[in-house]
Structures are given as structure tokens and as C-alpha cells.
N, C-alpha and C. Protein backbone atom coordinates (compact mmCIF):
# COMPACT_ATOMS: atom_id res chain seq x y z
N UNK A 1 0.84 -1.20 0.00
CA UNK A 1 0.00 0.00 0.00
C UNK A 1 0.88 1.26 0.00
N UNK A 2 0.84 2.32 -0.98
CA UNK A 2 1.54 3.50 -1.05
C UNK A 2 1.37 4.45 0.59
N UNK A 3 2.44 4.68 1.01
CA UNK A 3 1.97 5.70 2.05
C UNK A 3 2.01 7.16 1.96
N UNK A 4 2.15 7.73 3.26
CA UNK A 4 1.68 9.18 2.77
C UNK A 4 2.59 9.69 2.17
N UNK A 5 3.84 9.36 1.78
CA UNK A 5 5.38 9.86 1.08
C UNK A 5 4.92 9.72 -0.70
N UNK A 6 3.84 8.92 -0.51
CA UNK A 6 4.01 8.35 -2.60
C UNK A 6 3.03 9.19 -2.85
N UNK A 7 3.34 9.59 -4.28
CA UNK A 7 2.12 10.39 -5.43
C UNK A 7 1.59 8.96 -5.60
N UNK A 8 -0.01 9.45 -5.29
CA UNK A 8 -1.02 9.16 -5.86
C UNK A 8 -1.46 9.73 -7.40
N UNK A 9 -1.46 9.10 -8.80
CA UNK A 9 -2.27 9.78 -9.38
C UNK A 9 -3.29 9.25 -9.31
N UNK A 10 -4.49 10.01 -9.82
CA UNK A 10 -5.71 9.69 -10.04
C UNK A 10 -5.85 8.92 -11.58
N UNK A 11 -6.05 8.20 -11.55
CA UNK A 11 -6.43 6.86 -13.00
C UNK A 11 -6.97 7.46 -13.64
N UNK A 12 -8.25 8.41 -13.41
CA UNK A 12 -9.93 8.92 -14.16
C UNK A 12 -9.01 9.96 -14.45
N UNK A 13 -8.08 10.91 -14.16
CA UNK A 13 -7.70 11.79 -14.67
C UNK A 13 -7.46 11.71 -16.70
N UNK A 14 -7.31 12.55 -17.05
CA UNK A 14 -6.67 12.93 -18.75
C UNK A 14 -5.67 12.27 -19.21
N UNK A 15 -5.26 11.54 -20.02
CA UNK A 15 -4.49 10.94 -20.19
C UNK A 15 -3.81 12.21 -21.30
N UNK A 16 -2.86 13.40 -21.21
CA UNK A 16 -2.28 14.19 -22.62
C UNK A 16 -1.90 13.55 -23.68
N UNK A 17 -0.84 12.82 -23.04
CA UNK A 17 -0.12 12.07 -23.71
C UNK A 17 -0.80 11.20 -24.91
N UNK A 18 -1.79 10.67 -23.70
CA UNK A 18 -2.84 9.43 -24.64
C UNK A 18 -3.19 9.63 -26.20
N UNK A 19 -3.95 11.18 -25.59
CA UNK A 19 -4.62 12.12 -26.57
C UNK A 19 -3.95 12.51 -27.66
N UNK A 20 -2.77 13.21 -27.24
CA UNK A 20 -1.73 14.07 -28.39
C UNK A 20 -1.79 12.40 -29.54
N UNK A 21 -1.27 11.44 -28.75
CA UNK A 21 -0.41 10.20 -29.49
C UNK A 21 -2.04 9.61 -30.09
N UNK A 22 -3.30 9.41 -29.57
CA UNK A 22 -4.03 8.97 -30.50
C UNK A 22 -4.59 10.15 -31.76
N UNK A 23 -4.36 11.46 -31.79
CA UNK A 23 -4.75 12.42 -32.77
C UNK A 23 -3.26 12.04 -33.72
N UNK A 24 -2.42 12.21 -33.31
CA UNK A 24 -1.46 11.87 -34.46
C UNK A 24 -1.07 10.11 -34.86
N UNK A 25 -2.12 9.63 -34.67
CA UNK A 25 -1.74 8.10 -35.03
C UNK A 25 -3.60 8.09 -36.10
N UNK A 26 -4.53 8.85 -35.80
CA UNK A 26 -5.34 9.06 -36.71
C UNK A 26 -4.97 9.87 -38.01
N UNK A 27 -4.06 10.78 -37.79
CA UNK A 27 -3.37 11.74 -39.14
C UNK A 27 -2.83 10.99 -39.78
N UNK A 28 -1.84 10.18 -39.44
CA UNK A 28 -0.46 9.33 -40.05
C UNK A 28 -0.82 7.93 -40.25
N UNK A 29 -2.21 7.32 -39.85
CA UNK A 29 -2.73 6.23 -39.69
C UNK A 29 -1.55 5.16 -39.73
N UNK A 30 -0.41 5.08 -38.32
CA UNK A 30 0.18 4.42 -37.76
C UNK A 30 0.62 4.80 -36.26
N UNK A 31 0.65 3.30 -35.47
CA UNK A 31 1.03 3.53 -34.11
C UNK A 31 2.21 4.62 -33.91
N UNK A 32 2.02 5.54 -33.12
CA UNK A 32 3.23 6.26 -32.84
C UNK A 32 3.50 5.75 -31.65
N UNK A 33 5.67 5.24 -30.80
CA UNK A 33 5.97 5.26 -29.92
C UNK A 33 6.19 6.51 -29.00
N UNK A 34 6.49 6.77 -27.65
CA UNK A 34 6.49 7.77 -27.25
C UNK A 34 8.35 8.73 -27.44
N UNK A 35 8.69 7.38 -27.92
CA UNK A 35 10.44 7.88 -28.19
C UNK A 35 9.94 8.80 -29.95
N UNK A 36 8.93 8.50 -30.18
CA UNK A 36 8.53 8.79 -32.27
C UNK A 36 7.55 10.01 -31.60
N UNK A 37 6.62 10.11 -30.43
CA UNK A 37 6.01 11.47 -30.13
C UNK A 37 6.71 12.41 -29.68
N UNK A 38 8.48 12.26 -28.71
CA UNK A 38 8.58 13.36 -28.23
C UNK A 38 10.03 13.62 -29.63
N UNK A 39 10.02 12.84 -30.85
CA UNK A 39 9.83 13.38 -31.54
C UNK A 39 10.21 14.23 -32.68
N UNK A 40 8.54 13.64 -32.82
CA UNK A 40 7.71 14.97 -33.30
C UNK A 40 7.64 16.09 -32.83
N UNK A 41 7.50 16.29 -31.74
CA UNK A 41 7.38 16.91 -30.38
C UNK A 41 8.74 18.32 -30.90
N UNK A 42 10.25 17.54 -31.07
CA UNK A 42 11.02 18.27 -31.14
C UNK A 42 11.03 19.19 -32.70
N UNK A 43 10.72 17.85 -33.73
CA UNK A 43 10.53 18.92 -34.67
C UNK A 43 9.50 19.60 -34.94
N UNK A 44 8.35 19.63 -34.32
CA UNK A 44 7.49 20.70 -34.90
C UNK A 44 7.55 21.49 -33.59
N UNK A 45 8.55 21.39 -32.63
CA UNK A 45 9.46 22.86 -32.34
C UNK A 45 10.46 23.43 -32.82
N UNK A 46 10.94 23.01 -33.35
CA UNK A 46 12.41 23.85 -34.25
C UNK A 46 11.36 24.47 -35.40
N UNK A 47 10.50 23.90 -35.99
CA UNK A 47 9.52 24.63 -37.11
C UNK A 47 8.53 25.25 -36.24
N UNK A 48 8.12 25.63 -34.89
CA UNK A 48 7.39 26.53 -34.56
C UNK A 48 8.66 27.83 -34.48
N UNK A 49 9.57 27.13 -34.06
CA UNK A 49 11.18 28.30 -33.28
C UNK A 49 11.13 29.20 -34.98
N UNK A 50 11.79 28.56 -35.54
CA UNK A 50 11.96 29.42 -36.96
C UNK A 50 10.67 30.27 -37.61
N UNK A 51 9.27 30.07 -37.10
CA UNK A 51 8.16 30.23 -37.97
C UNK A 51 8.29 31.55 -36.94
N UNK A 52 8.14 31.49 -35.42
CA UNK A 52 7.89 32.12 -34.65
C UNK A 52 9.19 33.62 -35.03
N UNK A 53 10.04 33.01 -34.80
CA UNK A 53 11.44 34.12 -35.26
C UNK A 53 10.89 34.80 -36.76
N UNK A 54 11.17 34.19 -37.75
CA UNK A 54 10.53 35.09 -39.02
C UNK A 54 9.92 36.21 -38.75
N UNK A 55 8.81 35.30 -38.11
CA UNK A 55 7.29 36.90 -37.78
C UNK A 55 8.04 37.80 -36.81
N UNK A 56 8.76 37.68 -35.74
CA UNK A 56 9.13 38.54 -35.02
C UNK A 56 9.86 39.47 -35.71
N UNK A 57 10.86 39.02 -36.42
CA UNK A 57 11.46 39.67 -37.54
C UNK A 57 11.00 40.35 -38.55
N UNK A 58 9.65 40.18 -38.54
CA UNK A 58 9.07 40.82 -40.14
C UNK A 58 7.97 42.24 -38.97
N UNK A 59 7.66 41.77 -37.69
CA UNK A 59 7.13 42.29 -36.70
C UNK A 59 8.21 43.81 -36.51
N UNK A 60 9.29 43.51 -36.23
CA UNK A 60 10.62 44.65 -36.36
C UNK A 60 10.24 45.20 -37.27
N UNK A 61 10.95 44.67 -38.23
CA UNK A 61 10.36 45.41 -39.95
C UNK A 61 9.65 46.17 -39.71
N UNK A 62 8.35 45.72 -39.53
CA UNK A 62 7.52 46.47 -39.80
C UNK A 62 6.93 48.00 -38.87
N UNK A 63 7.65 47.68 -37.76
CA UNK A 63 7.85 48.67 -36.14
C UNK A 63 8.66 49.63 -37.07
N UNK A 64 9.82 49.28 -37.67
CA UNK A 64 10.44 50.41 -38.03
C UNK A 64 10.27 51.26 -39.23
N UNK A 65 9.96 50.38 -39.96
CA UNK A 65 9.44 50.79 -41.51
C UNK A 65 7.78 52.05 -40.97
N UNK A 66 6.84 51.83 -39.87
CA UNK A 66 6.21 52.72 -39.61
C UNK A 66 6.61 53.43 -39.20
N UNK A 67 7.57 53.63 -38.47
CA UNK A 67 8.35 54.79 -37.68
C UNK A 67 9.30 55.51 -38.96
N UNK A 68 9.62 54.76 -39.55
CA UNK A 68 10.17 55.96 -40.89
C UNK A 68 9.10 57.09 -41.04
N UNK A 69 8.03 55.83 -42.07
CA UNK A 69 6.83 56.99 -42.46
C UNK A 69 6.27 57.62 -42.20
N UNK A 70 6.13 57.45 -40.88
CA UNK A 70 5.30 58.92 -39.62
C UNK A 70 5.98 59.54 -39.19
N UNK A 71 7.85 59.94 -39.28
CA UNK A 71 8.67 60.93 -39.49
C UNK A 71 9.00 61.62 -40.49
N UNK A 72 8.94 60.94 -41.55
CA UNK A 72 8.46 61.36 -42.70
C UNK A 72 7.05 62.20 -43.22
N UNK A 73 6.57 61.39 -42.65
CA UNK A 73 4.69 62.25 -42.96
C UNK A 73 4.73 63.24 -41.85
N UNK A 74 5.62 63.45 -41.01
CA UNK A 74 5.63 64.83 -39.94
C UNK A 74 6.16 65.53 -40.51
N UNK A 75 7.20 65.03 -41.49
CA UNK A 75 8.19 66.47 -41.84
C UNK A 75 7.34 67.01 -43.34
N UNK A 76 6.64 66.24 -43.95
CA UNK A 76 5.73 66.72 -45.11
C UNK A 76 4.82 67.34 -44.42
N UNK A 77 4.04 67.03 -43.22
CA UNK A 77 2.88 68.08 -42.91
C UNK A 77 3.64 69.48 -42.18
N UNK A 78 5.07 69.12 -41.42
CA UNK A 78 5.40 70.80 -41.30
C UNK A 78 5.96 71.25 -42.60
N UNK A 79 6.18 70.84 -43.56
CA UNK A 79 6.63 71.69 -44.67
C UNK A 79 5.78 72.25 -45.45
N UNK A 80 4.38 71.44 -45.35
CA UNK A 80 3.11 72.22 -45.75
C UNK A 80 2.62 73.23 -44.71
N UNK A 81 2.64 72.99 -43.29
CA UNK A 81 2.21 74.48 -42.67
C UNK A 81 3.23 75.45 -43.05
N UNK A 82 4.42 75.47 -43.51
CA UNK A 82 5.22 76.35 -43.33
C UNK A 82 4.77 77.28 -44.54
N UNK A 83 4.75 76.45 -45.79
CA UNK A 83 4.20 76.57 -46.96
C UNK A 83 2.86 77.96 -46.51
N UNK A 84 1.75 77.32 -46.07
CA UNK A 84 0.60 78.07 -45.61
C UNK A 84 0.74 79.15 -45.18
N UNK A 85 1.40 79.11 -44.26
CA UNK A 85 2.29 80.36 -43.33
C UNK A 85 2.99 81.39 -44.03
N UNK A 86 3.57 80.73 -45.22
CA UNK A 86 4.05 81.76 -46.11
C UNK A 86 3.27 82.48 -47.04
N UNK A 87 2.59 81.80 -47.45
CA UNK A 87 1.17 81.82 -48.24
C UNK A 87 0.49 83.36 -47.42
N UNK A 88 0.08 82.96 -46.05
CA UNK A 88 -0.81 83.68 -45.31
C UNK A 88 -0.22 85.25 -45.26
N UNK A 89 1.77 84.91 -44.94
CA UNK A 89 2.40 86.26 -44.37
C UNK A 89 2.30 87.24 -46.07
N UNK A 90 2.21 86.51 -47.30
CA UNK A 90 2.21 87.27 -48.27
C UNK A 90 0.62 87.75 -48.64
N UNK A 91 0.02 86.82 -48.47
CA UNK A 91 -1.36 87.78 -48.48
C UNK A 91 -1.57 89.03 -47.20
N UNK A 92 -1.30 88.72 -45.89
CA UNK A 92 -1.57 89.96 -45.02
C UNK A 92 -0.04 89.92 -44.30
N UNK A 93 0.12 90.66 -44.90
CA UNK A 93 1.62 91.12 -44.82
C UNK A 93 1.80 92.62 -43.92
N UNK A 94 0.63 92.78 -43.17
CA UNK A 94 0.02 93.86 -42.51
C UNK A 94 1.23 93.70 -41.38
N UNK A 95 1.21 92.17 -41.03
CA UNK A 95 2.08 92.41 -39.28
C UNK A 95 3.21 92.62 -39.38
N UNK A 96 3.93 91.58 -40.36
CA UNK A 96 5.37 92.32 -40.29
C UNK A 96 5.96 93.91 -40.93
N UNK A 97 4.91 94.31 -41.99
CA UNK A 97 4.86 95.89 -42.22
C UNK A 97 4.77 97.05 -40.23
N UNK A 98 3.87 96.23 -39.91
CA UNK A 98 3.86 96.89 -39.02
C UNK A 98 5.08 96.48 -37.66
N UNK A 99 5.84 94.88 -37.62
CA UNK A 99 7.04 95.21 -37.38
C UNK A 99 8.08 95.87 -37.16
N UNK A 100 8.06 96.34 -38.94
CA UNK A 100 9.35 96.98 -39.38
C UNK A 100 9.19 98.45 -38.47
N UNK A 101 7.69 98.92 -38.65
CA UNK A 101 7.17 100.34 -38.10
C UNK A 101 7.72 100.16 -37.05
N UNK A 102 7.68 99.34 -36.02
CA UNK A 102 8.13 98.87 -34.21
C UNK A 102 9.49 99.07 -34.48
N UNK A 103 10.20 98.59 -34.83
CA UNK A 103 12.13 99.13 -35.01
C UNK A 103 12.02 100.15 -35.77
N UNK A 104 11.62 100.69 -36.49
CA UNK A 104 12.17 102.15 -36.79
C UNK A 104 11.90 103.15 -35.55
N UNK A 105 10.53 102.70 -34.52
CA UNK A 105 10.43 103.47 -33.14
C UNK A 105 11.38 102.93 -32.67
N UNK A 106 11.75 102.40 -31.98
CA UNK A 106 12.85 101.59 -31.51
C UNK A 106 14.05 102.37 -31.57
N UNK A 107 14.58 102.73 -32.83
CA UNK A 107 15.61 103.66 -33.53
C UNK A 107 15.74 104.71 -32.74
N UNK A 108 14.19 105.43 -32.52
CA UNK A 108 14.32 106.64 -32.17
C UNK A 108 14.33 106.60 -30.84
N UNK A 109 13.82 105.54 -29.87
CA UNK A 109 13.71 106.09 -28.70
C UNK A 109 15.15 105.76 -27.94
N UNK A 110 16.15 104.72 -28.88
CA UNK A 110 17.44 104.67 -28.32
C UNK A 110 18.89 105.82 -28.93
N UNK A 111 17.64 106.56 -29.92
CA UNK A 111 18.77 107.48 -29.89
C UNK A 111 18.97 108.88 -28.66
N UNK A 112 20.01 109.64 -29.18
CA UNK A 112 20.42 110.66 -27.91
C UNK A 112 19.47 111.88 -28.39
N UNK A 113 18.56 111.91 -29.05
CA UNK A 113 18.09 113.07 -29.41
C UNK A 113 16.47 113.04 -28.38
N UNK A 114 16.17 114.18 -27.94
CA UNK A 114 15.04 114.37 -27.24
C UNK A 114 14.12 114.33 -28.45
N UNK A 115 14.22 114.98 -28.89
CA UNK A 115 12.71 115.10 -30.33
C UNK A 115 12.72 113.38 -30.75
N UNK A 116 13.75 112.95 -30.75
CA UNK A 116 13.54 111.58 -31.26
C UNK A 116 12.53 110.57 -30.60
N UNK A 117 12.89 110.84 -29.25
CA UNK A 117 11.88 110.18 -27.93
C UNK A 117 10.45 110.36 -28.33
N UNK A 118 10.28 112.10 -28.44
CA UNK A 118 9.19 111.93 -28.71
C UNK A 118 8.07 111.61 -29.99
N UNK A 119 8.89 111.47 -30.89
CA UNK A 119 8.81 111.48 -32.20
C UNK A 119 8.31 109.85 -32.18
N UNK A 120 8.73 108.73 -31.31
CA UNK A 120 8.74 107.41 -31.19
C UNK A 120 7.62 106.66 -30.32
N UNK A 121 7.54 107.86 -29.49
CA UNK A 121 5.85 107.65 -28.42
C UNK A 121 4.73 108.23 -29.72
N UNK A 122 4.86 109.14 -29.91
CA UNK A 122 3.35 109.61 -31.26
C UNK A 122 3.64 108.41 -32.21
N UNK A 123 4.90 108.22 -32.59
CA UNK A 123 4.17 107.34 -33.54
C UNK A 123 3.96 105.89 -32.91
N UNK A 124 4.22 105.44 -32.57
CA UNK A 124 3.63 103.99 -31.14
C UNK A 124 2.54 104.42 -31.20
N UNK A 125 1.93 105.43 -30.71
CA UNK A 125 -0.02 106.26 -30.34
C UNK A 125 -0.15 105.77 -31.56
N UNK A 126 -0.31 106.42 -32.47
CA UNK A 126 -0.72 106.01 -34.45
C UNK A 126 -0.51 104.57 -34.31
N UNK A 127 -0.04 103.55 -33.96
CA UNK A 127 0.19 102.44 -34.27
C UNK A 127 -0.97 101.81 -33.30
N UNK A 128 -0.92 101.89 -31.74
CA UNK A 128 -2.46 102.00 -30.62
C UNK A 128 -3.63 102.13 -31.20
N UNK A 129 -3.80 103.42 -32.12
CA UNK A 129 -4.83 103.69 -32.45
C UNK A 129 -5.85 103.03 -33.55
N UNK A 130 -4.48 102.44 -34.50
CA UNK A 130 -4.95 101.69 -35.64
C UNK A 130 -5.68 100.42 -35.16
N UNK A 131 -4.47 99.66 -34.25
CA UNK A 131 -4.54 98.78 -33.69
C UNK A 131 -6.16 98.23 -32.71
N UNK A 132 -6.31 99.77 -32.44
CA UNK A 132 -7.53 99.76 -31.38
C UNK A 132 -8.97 99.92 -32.21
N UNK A 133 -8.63 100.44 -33.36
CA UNK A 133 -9.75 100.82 -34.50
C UNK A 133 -10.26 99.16 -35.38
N UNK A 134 -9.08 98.43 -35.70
CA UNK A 134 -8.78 97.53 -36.33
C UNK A 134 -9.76 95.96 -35.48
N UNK A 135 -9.67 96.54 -33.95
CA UNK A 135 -10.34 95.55 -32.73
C UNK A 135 -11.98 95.92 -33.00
N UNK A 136 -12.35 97.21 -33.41
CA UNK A 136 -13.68 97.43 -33.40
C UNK A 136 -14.12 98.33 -32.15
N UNK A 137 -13.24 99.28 -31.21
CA UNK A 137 -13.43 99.24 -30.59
C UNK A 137 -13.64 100.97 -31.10
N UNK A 138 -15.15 101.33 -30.73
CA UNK A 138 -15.75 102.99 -30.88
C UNK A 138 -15.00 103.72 -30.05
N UNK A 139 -15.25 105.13 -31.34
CA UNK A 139 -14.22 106.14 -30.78
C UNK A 139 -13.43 107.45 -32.22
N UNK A 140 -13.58 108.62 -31.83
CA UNK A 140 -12.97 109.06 -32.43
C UNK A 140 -11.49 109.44 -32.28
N UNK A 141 -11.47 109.16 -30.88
CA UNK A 141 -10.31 109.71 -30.40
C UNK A 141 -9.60 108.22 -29.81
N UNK A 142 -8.50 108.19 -29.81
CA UNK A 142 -7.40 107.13 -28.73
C UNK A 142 -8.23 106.94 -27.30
N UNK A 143 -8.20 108.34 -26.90
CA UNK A 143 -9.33 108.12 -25.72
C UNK A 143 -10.22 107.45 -25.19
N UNK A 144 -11.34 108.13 -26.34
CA UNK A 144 -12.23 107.57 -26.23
C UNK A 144 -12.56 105.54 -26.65
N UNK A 145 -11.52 105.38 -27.62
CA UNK A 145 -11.54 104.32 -27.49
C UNK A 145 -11.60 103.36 -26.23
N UNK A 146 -10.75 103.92 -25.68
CA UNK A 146 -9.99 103.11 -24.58
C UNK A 146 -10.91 102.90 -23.44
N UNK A 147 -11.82 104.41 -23.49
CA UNK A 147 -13.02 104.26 -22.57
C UNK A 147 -13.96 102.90 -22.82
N UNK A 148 -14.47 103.09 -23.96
CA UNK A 148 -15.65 102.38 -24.74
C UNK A 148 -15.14 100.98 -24.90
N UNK A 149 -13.79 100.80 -24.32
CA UNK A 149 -13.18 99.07 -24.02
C UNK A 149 -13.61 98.91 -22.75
N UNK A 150 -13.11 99.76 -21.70
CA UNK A 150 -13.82 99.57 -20.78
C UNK A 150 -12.38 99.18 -19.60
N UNK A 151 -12.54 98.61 -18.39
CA UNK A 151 -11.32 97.75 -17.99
C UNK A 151 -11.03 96.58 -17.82
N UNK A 152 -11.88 95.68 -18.81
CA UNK A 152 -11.99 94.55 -19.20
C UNK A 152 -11.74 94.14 -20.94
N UNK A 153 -11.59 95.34 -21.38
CA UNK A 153 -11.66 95.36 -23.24
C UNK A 153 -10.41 94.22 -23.98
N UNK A 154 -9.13 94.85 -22.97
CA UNK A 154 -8.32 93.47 -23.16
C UNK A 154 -6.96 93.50 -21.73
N UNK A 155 -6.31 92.32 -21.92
CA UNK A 155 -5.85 92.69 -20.84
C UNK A 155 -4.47 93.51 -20.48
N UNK A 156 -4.09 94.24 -21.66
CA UNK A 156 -3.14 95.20 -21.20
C UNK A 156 -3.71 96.94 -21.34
N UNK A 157 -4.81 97.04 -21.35
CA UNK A 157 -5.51 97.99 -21.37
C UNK A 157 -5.05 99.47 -20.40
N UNK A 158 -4.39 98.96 -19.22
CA UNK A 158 -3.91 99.84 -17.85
C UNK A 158 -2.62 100.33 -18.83
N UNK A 159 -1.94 99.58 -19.76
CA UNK A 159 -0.66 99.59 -20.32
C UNK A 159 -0.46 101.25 -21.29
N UNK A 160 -1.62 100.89 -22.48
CA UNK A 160 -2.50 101.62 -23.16
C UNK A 160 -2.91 103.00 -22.52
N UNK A 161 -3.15 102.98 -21.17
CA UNK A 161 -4.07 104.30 -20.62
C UNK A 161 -2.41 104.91 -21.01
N UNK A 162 -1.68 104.49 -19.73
CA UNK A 162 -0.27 104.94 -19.40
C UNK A 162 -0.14 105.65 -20.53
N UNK A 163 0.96 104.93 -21.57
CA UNK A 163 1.42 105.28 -22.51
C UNK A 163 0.81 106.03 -23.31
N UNK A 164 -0.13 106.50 -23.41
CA UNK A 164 -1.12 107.39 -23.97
C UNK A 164 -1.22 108.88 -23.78
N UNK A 165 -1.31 108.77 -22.07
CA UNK A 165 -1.11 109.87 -21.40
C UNK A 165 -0.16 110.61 -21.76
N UNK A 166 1.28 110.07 -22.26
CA UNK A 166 2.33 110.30 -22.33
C UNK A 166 2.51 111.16 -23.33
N UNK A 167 1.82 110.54 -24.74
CA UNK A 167 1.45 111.15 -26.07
C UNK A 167 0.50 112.19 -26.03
N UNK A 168 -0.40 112.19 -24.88
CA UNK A 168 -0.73 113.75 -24.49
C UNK A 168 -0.55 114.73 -24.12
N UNK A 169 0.82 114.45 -22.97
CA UNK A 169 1.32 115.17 -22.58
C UNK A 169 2.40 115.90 -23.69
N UNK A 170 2.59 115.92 -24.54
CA UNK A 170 3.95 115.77 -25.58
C UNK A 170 2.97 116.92 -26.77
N UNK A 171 1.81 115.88 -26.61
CA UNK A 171 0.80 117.05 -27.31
C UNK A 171 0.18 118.24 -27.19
N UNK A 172 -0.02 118.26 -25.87
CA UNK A 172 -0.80 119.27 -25.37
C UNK A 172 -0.01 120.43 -24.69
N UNK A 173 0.68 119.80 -24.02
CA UNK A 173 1.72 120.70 -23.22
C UNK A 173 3.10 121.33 -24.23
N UNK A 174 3.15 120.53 -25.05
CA UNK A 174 4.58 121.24 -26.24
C UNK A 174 5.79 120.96 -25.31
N UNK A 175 6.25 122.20 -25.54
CA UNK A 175 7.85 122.56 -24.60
C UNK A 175 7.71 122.54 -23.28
N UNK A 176 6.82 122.73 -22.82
CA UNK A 176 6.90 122.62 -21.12
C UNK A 176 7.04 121.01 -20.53
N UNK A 177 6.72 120.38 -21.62
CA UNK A 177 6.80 119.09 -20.96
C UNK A 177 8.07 118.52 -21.35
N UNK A 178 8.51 118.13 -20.34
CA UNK A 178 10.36 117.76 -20.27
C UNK A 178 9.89 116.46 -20.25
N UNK A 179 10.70 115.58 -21.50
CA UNK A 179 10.22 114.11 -21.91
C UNK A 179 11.70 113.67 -21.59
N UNK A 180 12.12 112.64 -20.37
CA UNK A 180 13.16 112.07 -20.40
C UNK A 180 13.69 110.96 -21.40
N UNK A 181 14.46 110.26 -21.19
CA UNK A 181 14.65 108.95 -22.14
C UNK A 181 14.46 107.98 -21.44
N UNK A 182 14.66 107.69 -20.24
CA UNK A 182 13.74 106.63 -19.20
C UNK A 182 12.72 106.63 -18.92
N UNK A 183 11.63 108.01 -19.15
CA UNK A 183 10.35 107.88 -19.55
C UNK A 183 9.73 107.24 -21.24
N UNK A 184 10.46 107.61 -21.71
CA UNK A 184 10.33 107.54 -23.46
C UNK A 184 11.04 105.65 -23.32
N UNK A 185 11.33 104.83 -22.79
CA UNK A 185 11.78 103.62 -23.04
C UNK A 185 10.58 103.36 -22.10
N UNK A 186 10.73 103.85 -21.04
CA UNK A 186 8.75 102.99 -20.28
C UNK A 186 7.79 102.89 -20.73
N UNK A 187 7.53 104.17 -21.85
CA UNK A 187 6.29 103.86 -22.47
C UNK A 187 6.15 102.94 -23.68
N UNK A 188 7.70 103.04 -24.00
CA UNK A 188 8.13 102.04 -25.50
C UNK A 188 7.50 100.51 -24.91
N UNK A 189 7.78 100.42 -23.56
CA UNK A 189 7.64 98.67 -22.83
C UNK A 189 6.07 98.99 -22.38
N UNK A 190 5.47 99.22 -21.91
CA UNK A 190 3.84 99.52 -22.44
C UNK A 190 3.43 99.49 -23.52
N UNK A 191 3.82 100.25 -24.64
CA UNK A 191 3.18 100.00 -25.81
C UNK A 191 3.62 98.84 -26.22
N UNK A 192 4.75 97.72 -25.79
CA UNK A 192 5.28 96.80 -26.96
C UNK A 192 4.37 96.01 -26.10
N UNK A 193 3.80 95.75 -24.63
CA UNK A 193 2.98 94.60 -24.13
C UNK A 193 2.19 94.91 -24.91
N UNK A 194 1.12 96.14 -25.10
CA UNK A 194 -0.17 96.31 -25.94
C UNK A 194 0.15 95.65 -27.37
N UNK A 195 0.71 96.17 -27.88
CA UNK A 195 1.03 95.41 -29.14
C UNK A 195 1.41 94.14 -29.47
N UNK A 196 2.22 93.49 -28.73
CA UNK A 196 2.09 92.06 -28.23
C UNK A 196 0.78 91.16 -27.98
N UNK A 197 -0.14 91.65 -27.41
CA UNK A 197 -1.42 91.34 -27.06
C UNK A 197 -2.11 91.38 -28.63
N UNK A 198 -1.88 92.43 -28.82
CA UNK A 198 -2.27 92.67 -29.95
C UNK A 198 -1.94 91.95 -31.68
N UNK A 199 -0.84 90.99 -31.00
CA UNK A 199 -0.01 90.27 -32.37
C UNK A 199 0.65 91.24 -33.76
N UNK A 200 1.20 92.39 -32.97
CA UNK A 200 2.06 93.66 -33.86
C UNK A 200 3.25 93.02 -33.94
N UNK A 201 4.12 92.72 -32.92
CA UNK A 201 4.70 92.44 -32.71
C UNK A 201 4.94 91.31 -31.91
């Protein structure tokens, strides 16, 4: 009698073996031994090993061969936005015209001449004004625009009042108003946030 040290199998259990060896003795319609199943066993693993490798290999391939073409099809779709982009800057060719306008102020407010300073805030105002006309925003005057935005119209609007003032003062007052060049570069950095906001510059 086996004791508690021995495997028991169970008899009623599956026979694999049984199974595998009677499906391939119905294919080949002859007895297979189990020295002739394991084989079989071995070669239709070396022909799963090689079948399996191929595909993995053609699996690579094919990992990389997509990774070409969707670096490829990235660099054709940015060469078509760029295309567009160029397309767009020659039909409204408005912003960088108005660019160039931003460095020629620029010019003036870093030169040593006082008239230059102010010569570079009025025309910045003319550039505000277009800018503010161009938004839709009512008004005959710079002013009044700025009112009829409101202090919500956009958000460098406080920027706009400033620098404005500045171009009034220059206007209204003439010679009495002593325009420094560290005032005339503060309002240059106010008007360039507004215009920034604004996509002038």
C-alpha cells in the first residue's frame, strides 16, 4: 500500500499524452511510440522556433518601416504648414509691415536726441490707435476708445491708458513738458505689451 510519502495519481484523470499520441496516429494512420512522439514533439518545435522568429522579424520590420513613415509624414505636414504660413504672411503682410514700423520706433527712442523720444511715443499712439480701430473698438479719439473698451476690453488695457497719457502730454503741453529717455523707453515697454497682445509684434 503507497503511504503518505508516494504520489497518488488519479487513474480517471486525462491521459495528454494518450490524446496528443491517439490524434497523431489518426493523421499518419500508424502507431506512434512515445520515443517517435517526443519526436515529433522536437521537430514541430524547431519549425514553430523558426516560424515564430521570421514573424518577429518581419514584426521589427515592420515597427520600423512605420516609424520611418510617420517621421516622414511629420516632416511633409510641417513643410506644408510652413508653406501656408508663407502663403498667409504674403497675403496679409500687414504684421510684419507693421514690425518693421516697431524698429524704426525703436531707432528713435534709443537714440540721444530728445525730439527723437518723442517722435517714437506719437508714432507707437498712431500704431495703438490703428490697432484699437482695427479691434472694433468705438471712438474718435485714442481716448475715447480706450473708454468704450472699458477695464476689461483686453488685458493690457492699464498699459494703453499709461502710454497714452504720455502722447498727451507731448501734445498738449509742447515745450513745457520735459520728456526724459527713461520715460520715453517705459512707455516704449507699455506700448510693446499692448502690441504684443495685440499680435504687432
Amino acid at each position: 500500500m503507497p503511504d503518505e510519502n508516494d504520489i497518488v495519481y488519479n487513474s480517471y484523470g486525462p491521459d495528454l499524452l494518450g490524446i496528443v499520441r491517439a490524434i497523431i496516429d489518426a493523421v499518419t494512420g500508424s502507431n506512434v511510440s512515445s520515443d517517435g512522439l517526443f519526436a515529433w514533439f522536437a521537430g514541430f518545435w524547431e519549425i514553430y522556433s523558426v516560424i515564430a522568429f521570421l514573424l518577429s522579424a518581419l514584426f521589427i520590420l515592420g515597427i520600423i518601416y512605420s516609424y520611418i513613415r510617420f517621421n516622414q509624414l511629420s516632416e511633409i505636414e510641417a513643410e506644408n504648414l510652413l508653406e501656408a504660413e508663407n502663403i498667409w504672411k504674403q497675403l496679409h503682410g500687414s504684421a510684419s509691415q507693421e514690425n518693421r514700423r516697431w524698429k524704426e520706433i525703436q531707432k528713435h527712442v534709443a537714440s540721444g536726441q530728445p525730439n527723437d523720444w518723442k517722435l517714437s511715443i506719437i508714432e507707437a499712439d498712431i500704431i495703438l490707435g490703428e490697432e484699437l480701430s482695427k479691434s472694433g473698438f468705438p471712438g474718435s479719439t485714442i481716448g475715447e476708445q480706450l473708454k468704450s473698451a472699458g477695464t476689461n476690453g483686453f488685458a493690457t488695457i492699464q498699459d494703453a491708458w499709461d502710454a497714452h497719457l504720455i502722447r498727451n502730454k507731448i501734445a498738449h503741453e509742447g515745450a513745457d513738458f520735459v520728456l526724459t529717455q527713461a520715460m520715453a523707453k517705459e512707455a516704449m515697454i507699455k506700448y510693446e505689451r499692448v502690441f504684443k497682445e495685440f499680435g504687432v509684434v
